[in-house]
Protein backbone atom coordinates (compact mmCIF):
# COMPACT_ATOMS: atom_id res chain seq x y z
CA UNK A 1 -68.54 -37.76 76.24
CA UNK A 2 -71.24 -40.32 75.38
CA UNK A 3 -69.98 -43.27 77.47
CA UNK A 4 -69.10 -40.69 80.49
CA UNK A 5 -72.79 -39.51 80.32
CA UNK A 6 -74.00 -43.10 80.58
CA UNK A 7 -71.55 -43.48 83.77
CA UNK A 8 -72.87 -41.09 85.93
CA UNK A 9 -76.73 -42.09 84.97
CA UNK A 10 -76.02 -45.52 84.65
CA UNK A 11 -73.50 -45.99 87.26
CA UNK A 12 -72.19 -48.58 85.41
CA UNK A 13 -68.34 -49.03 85.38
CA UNK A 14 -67.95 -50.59 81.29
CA UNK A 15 -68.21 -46.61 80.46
CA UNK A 16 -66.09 -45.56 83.05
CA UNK A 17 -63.26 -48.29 81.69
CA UNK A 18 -64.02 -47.02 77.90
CA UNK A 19 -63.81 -43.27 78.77
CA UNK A 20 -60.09 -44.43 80.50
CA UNK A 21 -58.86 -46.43 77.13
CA UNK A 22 -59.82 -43.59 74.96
CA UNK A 23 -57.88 -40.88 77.15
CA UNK A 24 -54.69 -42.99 77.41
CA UNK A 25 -54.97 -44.77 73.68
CA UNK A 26 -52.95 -41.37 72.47
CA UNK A 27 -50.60 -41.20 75.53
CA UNK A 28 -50.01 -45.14 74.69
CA UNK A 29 -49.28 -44.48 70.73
CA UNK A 30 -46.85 -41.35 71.49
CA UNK A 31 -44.84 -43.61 74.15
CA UNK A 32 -44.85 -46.94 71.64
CA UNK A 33 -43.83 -44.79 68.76
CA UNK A 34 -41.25 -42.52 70.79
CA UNK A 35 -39.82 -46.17 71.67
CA UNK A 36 -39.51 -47.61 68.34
CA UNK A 37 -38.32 -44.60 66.85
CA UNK A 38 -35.12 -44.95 68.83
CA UNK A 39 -33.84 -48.14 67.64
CA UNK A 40 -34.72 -47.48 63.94
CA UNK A 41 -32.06 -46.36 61.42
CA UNK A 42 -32.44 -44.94 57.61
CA UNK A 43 -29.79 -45.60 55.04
CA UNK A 44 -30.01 -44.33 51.71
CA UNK A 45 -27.94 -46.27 48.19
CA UNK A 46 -27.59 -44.52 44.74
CA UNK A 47 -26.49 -45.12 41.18
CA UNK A 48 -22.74 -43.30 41.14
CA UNK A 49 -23.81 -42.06 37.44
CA UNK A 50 -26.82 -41.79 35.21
CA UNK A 51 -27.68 -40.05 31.60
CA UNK A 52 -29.89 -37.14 31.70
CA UNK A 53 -33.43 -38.17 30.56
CA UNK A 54 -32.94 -41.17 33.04
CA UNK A 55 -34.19 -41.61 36.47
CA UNK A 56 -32.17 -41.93 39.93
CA UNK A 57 -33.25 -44.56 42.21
CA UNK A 58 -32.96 -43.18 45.37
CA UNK A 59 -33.35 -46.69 47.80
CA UNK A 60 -34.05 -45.85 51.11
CA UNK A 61 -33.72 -49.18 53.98
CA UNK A 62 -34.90 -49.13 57.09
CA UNK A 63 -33.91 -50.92 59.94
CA UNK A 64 -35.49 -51.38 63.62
CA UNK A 65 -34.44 -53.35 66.40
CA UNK A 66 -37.80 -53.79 67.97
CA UNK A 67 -40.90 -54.98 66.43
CA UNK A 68 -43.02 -52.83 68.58
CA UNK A 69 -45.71 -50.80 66.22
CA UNK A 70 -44.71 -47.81 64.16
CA UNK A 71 -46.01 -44.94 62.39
CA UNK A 72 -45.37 -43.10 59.15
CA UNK A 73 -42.08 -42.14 58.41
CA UNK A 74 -41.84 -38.51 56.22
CA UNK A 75 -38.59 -37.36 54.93
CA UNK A 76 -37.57 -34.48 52.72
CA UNK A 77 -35.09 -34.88 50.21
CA UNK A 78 -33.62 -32.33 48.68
CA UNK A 79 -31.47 -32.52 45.11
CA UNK A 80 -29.05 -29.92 44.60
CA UNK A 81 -27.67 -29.42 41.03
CA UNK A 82 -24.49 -28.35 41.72
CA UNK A 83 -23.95 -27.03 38.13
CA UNK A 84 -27.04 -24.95 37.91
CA UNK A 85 -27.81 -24.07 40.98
CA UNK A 86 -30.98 -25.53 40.82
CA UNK A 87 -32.41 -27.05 44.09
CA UNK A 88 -35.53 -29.74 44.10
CA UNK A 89 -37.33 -31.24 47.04
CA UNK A 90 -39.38 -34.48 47.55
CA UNK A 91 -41.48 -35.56 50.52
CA UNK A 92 -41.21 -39.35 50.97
CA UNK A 93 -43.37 -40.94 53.06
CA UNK A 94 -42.30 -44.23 54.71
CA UNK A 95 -45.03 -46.93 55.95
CA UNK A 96 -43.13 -49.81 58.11
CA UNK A 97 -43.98 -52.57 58.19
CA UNK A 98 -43.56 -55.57 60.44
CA UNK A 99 -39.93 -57.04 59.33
CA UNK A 100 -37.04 -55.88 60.87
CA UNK A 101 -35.37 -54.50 57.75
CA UNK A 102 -37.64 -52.62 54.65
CA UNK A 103 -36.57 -51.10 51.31
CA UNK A 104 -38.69 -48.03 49.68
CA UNK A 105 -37.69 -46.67 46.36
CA UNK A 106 -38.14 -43.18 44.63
CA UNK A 107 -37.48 -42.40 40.79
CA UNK A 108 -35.89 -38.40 40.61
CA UNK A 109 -35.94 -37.58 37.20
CA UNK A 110 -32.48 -36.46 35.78
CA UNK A 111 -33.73 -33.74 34.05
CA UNK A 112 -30.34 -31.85 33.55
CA UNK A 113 -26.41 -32.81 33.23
CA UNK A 114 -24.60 -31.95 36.56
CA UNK A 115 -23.51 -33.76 39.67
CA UNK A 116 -26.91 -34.00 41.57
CA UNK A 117 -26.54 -34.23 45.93
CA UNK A 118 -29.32 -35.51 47.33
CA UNK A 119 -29.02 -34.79 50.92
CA UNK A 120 -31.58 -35.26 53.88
CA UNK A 121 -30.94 -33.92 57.60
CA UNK A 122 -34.14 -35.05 59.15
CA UNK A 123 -36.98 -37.69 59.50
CA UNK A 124 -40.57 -37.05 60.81
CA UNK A 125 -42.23 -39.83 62.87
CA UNK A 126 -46.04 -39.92 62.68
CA UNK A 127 -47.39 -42.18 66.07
CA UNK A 128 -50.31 -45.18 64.84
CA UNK A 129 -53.01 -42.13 65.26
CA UNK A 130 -51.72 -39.70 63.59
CA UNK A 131 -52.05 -37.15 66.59
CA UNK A 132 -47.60 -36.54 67.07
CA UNK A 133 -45.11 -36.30 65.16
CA UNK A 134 -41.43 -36.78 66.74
CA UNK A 135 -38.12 -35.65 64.35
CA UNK A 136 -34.66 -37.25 64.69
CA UNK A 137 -31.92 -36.05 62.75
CA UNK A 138 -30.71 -38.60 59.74
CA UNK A 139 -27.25 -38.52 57.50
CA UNK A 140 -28.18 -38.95 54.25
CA UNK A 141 -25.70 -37.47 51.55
CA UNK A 142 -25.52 -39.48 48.28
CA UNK A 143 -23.49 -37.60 45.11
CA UNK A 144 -24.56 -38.60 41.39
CA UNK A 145 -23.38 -37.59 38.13
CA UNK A 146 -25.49 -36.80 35.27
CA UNK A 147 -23.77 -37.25 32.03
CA UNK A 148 -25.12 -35.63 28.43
CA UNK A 149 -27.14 -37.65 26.58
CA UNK A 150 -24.37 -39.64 24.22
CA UNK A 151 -23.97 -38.96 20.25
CA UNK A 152 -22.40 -40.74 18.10
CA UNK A 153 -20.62 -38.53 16.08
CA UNK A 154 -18.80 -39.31 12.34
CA UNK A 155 -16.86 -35.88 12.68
CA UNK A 156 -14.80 -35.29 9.38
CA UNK A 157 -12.01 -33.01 9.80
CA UNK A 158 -11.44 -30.15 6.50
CA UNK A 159 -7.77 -30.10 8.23
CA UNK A 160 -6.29 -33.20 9.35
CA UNK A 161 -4.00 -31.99 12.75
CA UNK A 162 -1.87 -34.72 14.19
CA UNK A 163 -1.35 -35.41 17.67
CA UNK A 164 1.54 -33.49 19.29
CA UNK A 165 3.35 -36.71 20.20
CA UNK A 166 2.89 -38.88 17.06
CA UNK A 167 0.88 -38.97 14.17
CA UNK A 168 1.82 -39.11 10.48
CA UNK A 169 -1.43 -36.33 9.24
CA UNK A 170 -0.56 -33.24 7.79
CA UNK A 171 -1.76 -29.79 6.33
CA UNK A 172 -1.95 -28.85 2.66
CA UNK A 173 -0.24 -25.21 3.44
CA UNK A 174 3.43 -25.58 1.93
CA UNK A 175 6.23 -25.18 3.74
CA UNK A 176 9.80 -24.56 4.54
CA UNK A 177 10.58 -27.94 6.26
CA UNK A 178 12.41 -29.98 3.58
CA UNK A 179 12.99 -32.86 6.23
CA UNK A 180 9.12 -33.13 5.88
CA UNK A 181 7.22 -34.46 2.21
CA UNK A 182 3.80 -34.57 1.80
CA UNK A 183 2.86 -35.88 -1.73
CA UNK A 184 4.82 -35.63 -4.81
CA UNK A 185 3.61 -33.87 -8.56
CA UNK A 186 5.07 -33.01 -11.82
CA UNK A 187 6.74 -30.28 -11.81
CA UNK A 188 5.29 -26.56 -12.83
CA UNK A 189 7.08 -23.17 -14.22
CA UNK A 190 7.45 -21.37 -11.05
CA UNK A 191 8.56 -24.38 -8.88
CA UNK A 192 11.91 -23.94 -6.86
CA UNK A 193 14.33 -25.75 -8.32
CA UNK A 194 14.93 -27.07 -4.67
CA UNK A 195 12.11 -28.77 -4.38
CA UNK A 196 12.72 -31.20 -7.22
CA UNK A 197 13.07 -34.86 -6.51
CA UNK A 198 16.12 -35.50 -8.68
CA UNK A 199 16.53 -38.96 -8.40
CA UNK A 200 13.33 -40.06 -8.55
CA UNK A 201 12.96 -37.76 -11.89
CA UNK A 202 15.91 -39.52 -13.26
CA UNK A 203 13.93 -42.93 -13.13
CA UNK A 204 10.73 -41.52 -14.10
CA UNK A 205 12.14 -38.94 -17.17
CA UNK A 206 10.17 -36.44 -15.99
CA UNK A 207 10.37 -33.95 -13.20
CA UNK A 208 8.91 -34.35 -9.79
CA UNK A 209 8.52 -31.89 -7.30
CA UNK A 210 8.08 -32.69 -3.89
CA UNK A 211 5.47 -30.46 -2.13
CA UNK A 212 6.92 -29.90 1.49
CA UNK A 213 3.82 -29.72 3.87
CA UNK A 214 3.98 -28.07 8.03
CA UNK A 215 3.15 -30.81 10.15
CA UNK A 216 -0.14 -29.54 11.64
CA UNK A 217 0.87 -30.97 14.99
CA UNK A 218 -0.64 -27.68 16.64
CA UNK A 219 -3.39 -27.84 19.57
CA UNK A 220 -6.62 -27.65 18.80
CA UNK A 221 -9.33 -26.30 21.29
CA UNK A 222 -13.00 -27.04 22.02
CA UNK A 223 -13.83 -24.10 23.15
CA UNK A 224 -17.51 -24.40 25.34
CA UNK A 225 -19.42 -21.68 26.92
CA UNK A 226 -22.51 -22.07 29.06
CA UNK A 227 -24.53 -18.85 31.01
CA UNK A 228 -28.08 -18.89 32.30
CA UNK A 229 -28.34 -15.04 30.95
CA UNK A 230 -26.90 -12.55 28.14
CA UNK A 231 -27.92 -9.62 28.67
CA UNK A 232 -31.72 -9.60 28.86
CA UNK A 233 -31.88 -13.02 27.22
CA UNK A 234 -32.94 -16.11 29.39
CA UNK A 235 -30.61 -18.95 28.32
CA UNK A 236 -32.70 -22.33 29.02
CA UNK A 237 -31.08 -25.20 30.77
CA UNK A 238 -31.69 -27.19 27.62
CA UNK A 239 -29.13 -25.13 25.44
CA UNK A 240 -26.77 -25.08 28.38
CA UNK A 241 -27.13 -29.54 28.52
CA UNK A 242 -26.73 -29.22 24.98
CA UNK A 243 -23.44 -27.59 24.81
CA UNK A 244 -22.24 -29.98 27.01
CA UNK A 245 -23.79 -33.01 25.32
CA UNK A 246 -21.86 -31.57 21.93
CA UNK A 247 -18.47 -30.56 23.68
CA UNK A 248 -18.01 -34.40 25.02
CA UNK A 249 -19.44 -36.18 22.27
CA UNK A 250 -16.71 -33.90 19.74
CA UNK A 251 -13.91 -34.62 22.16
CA UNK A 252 -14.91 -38.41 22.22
CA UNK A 253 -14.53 -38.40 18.24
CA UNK A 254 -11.20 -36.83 18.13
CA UNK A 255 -10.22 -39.15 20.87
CA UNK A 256 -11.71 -42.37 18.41
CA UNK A 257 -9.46 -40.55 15.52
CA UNK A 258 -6.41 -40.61 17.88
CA UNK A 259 -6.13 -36.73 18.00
CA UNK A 260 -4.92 -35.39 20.70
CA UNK A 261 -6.57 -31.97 22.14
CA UNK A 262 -7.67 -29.50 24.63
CA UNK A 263 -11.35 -28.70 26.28
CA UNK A 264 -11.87 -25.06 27.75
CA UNK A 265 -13.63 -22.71 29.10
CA UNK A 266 -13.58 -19.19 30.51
CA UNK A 267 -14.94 -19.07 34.36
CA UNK A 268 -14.74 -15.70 35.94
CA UNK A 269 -12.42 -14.57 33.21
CA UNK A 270 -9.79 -17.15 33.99
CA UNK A 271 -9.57 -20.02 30.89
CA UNK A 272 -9.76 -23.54 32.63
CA UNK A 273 -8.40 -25.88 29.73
CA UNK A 274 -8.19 -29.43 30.25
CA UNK A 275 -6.26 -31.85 27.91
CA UNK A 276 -7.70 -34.90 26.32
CA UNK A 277 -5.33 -37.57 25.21
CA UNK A 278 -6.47 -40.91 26.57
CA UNK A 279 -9.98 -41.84 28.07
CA UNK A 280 -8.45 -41.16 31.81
CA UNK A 281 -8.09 -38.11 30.27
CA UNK A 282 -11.34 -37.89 28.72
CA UNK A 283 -13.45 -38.85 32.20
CA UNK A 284 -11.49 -36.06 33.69
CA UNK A 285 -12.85 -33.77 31.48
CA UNK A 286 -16.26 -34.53 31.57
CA UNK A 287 -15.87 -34.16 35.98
CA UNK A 288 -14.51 -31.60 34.63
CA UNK A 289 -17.61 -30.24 32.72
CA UNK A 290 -20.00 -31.56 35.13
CA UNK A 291 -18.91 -30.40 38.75
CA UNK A 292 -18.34 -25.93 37.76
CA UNK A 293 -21.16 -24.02 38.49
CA UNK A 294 -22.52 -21.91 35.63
CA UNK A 295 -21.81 -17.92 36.28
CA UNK A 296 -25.35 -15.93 36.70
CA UNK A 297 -24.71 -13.68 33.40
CA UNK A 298 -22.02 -14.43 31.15
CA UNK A 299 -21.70 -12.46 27.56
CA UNK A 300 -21.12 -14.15 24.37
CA UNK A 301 -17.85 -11.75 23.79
CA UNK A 302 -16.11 -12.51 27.27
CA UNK A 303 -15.26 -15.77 26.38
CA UNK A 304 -13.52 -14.68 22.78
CA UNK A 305 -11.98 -11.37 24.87
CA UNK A 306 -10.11 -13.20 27.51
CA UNK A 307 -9.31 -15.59 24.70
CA UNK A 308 -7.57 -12.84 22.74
CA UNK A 309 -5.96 -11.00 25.54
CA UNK A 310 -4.00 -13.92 26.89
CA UNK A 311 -1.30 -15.85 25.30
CA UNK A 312 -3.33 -18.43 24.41
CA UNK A 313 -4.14 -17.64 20.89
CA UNK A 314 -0.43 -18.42 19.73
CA UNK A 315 -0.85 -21.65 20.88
CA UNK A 316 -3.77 -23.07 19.42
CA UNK A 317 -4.76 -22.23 15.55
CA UNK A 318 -7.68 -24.60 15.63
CA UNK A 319 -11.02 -23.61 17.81
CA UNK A 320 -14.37 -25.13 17.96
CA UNK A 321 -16.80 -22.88 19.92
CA UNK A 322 -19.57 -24.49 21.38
CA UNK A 323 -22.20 -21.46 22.50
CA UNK A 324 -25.40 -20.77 22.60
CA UNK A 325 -25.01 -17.40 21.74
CA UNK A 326 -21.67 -15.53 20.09
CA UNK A 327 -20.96 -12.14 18.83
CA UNK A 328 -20.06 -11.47 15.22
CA UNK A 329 -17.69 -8.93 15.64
CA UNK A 330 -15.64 -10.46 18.65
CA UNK A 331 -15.79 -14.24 16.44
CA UNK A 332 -14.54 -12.52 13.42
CA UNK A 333 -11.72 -10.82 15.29
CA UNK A 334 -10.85 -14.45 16.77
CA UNK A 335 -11.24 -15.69 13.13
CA UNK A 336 -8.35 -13.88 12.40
CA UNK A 337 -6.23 -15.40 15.18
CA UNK A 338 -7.26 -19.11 14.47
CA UNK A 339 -8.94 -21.19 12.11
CA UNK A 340 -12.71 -21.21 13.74
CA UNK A 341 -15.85 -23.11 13.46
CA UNK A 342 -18.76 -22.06 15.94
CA UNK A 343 -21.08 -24.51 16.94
CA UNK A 344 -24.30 -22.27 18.28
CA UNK A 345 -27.08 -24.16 20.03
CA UNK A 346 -30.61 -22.68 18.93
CA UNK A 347 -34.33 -22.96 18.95
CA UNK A 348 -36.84 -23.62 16.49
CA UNK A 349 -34.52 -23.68 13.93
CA UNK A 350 -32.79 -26.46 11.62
CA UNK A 351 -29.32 -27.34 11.53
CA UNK A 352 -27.59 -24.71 8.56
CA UNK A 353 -24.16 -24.82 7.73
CA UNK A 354 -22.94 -20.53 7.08
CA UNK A 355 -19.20 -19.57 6.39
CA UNK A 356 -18.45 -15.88 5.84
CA UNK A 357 -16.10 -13.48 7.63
CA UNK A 358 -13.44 -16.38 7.60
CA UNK A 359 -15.09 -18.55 9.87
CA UNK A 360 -17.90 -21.04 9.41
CA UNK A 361 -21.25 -21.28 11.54
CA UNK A 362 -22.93 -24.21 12.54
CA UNK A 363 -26.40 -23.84 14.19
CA UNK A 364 -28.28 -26.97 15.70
CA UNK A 365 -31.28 -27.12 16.94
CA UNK A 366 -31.72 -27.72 21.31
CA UNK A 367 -35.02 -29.44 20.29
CA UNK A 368 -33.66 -31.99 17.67
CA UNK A 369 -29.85 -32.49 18.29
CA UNK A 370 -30.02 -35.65 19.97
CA UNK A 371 -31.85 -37.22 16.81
CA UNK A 372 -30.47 -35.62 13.73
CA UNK A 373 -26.92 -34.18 15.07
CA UNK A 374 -24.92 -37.56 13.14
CA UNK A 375 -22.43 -36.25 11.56
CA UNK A 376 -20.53 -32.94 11.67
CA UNK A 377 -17.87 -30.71 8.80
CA UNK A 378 -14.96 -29.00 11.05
């Protein structure tokens, strides 16, 4: 307004030629950076796999052809948790530079187990004044997995299963199977008379029974359960990463002790088991674990319900349930089914060991598991 003043009392021409560049300088920036925009292209590179508590590196490049002058570049990423639901967004903003190819990073904290997308459908281009912005659609549709934090577990086992196709472990219930001998002892009134070991007594000038053990080559089940609400009760995303970080970390050690077994759990009342007996086996497991979206409200005495009314429960006679909530009544019916230790996942409370009812309780705290959960009694 100033230099157009001075023009008409002046009649000089410099303010005429100023008022000009300052009415076509944003004209001039929308066309440059409606040019450049066109030949630029965004391409996004992530991590296949992280452990919760880490950070994703979310490397964005971009390319242009030209080297005419550009803007700010804004786009919104969004990171879906697939397993909870849970949706997060990020504005990234973007400042080319001069070279014809640029790398920007951004750290997304993996604050929960699941398999994270991180999508993005379109980038904002801000011209050199700031005065338009122009959008163009980008592809950008990365998929990472967050694995449990790891724990090393030394798990000791009160009964020693064996795997279903080898393994040389068995029970201390006696038997029927004479084909099978699991330890030898003098003999006692009351003994069958069958079960002496005749020739070895005739060395030994004593009598020797031999105890005749089952072969405990039954399944055994890690039985997980994960809900965002029972009843009234919020369950925290902590308890639910938790269970998770306990089920794999259990199923690892049995793996390490060459015990074969099975991971479950119930998802709209249907029992998805999946069994573990090599580390191909193992990884598909924990996709497995990682890729099935939690169900809104889930109560503790579904999971033991369809358990009981299905044929399962004459297949499996050892259960580890991994919850963080159960239901007495429903456990101790199950405890009469199988031989059961729950694991429950709790707050502000320190790990206690409780076996009553035929079944044994294990509670462990969400806050401290990670640091004090070394060692475990099933």
């Amino acid at each position: 307004m100033t230099a157009l003043i001075t023009y008409i009392v002046a009649d000089r021409r410099e303010p005429l030629v100023l008022v000009c560049i300052l009415v076509l300088m944003p004209f001039l920036s929308m066309i440059l950076q409606w040019t450049a925009m066109r030949g630029i292209a965004v391409e996004c590179r992530m991590h296949g796999s992280c452990r919760m508590g880490q950070q994703i590196a979310v490397v964005l490049k971009v390319t242009r052809k030209s080297r005419l002058p550009l803007g700010a570049v804004r786009i919104l990423l969004v990171f879906d948790n697939i397993l909870y639901g849970d949706k997060k967004e990020a504005r990234v903003w973007l400042q080319p530079g001069e070279h014809r190819e640029m790398t920007f990073t951004y750290l997304y904290e993996a604050s929960d187990c699941g398999n994270v997308k991180t999508s993005a459908k379109t980038a904002e281009y801000q011209d050199l004044m700031g005065l338009a912005v122009f959008r163009r659609p980008v592809e950008i549709s990365r998929e990472t997995l967050v694995y449990p934090p790891e724990i090393r577990l030394n798990m000791e086992l009160l009964k020693r299963p064996e795997t279903k196709s080898f393994g040389e472990m068995y029970n201390q219930k006696k038997g029927q199977d004479i084909s099978e001998v699991s330890g030898l002892r003098e003999y006692v009134p009351g003994d069958s008379m069958n079960s002496i070991h005749w020739k070895l007594s005739g060395k030994l000038d004593e009598l020797i029974v031999r105890e005749f053990g089952q072969p405990s080559n039954y399944n055994t089940l890690i039985l997980y359960e994960m809900m965002k609400k029972n009843g009234e009760k919020e369950i925290p995303n902590s308890c639910n990463n938790a269970v998770l970080a306990l089920t794999v970390s259990l199923s690892m050690s049995m793996l390490e002790l060459n015990l074969e077994h099975n991971v479950g759990r119930v998802l709209n009342k249907d029992i998805q088991i999946v069994p573990v007996n090599s580390m191909d086996t193992y990884e598909q497991m924990q996709m497995n674990l990682l890729c099935k979206p939690i169900v809104d409200e889930v109560s503790g005495a579904d999971t033991v319900y369809s358990f009981l009314r299905g044929n399962l429960r004459n297949e499996y006679t050892k259960i580890i349930y991994i919850t963080p909530c159960y239901e007495e009544h429903t456990a101790r019916q199950l405890s009469r089914e199988v031989d059961l230790t729950v694991l429950q996942i709790v707050q502000g409370r320190k790990m206690d060991y409780t076996a009553s009812a035929g079944y044994a309780v294990i509670s462990i705290d969400v806050d401290t598991y990670q640091e004090t959960m070394n060692s475990v009694t099933i």
